[in-house]
Protein backbone atom coordinates (compact mmCIF):
# COMPACT_ATOMS: atom_id res chain seq x y z
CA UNK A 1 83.07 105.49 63.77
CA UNK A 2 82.57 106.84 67.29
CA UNK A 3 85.82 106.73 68.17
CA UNK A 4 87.42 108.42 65.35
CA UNK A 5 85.02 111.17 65.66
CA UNK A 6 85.42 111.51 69.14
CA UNK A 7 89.90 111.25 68.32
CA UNK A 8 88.96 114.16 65.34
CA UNK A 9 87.41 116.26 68.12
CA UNK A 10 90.18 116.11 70.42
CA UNK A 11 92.77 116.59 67.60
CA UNK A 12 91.16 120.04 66.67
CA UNK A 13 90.76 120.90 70.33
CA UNK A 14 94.06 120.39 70.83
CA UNK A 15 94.92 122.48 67.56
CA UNK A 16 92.93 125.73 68.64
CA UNK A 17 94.39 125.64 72.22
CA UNK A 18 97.13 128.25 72.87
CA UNK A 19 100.64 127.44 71.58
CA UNK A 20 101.57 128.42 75.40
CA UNK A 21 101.30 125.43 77.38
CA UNK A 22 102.07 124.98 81.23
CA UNK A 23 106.00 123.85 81.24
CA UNK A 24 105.89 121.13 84.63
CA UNK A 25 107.60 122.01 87.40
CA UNK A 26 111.20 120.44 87.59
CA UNK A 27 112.42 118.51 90.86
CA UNK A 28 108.95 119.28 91.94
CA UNK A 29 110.64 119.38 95.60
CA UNK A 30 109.76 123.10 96.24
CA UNK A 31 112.15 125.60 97.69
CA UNK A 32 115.63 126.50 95.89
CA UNK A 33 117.60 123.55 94.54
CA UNK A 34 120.93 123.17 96.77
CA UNK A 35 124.32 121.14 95.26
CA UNK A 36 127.26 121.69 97.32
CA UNK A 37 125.64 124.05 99.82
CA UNK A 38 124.63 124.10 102.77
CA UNK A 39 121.40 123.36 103.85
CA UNK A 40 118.71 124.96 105.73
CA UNK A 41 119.30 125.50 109.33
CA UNK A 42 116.04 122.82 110.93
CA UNK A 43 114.06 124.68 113.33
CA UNK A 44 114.74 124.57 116.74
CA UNK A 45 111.26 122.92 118.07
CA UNK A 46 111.72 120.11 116.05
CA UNK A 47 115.38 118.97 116.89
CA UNK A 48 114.10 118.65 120.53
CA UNK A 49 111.43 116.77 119.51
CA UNK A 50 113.33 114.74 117.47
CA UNK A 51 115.76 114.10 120.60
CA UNK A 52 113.17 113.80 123.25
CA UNK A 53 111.42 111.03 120.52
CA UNK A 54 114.39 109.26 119.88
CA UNK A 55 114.95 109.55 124.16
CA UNK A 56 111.68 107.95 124.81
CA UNK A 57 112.23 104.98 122.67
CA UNK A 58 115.73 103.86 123.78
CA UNK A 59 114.97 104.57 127.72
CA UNK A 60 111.59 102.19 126.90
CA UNK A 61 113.57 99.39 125.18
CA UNK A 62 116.37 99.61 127.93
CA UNK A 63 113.68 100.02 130.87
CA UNK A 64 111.90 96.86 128.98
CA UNK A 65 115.82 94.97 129.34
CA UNK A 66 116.54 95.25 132.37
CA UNK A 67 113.07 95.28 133.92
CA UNK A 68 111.54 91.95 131.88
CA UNK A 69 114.97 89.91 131.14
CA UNK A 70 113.10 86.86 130.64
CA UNK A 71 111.19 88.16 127.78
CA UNK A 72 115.03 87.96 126.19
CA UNK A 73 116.51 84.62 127.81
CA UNK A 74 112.99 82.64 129.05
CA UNK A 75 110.92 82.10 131.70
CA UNK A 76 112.54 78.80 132.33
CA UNK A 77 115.12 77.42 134.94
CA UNK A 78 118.12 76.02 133.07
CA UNK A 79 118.14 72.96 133.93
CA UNK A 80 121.82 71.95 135.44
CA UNK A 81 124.25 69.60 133.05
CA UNK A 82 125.13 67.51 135.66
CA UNK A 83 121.68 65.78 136.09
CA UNK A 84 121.05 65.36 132.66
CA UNK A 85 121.45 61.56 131.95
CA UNK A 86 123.45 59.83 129.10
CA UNK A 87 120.33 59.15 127.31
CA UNK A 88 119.18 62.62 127.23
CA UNK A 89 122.70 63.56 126.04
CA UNK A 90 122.41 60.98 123.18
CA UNK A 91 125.41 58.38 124.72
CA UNK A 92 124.86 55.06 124.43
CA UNK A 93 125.30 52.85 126.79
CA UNK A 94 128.72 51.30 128.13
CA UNK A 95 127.49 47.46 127.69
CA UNK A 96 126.43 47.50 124.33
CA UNK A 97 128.66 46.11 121.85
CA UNK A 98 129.66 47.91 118.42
């Protein structure tokens, strides 16, 4: 019984408000909406920031390259082919019979 009262209330709330409602905002994006123009000109301060940003990071990976290689290949020797034995290369040996 609550609940319908409480739904009746609301309906006639509703019903008394103001016929003008609030319309929402469309593409809610601010500023003008732009198709096939061009767009705003960015402002200078944040292009160089942008540039000195996008600077920092590839000087720090390629710093990071050629400074630390091993982080990329190992910190191992490789070992040289030549000593590696038939065993270790998975040959059997010459004796055995198929």
């Amino acid at each position: 019984m609550s609940v319908a009262l409480r739904f009746l209330g609301s309906l006639r709330k509703s019903c008394l408000r103001s016929t003008k409602l609030s319309q929402p905002v469309r593409f809610g994006g601010g500023g003008n909406f732009r198709y096939r123009d061009v767009p705003p000109v960015t402002n200078k301060t944040i292009l160089v920031l942008c540039n000195v940003v996008g600077f920092t990071v590839w000087y720090w990976m390629m710093y990071k390259v050629y400074h630390e290689f091993d982080h990329i290949v190992g910190h191992f020797t490789y070992p040289t082919p030549s000593k590696w034995t038939d065993e270790e290369l998975g040959i059997p040996p010459d004796d055995e019979e198929e």
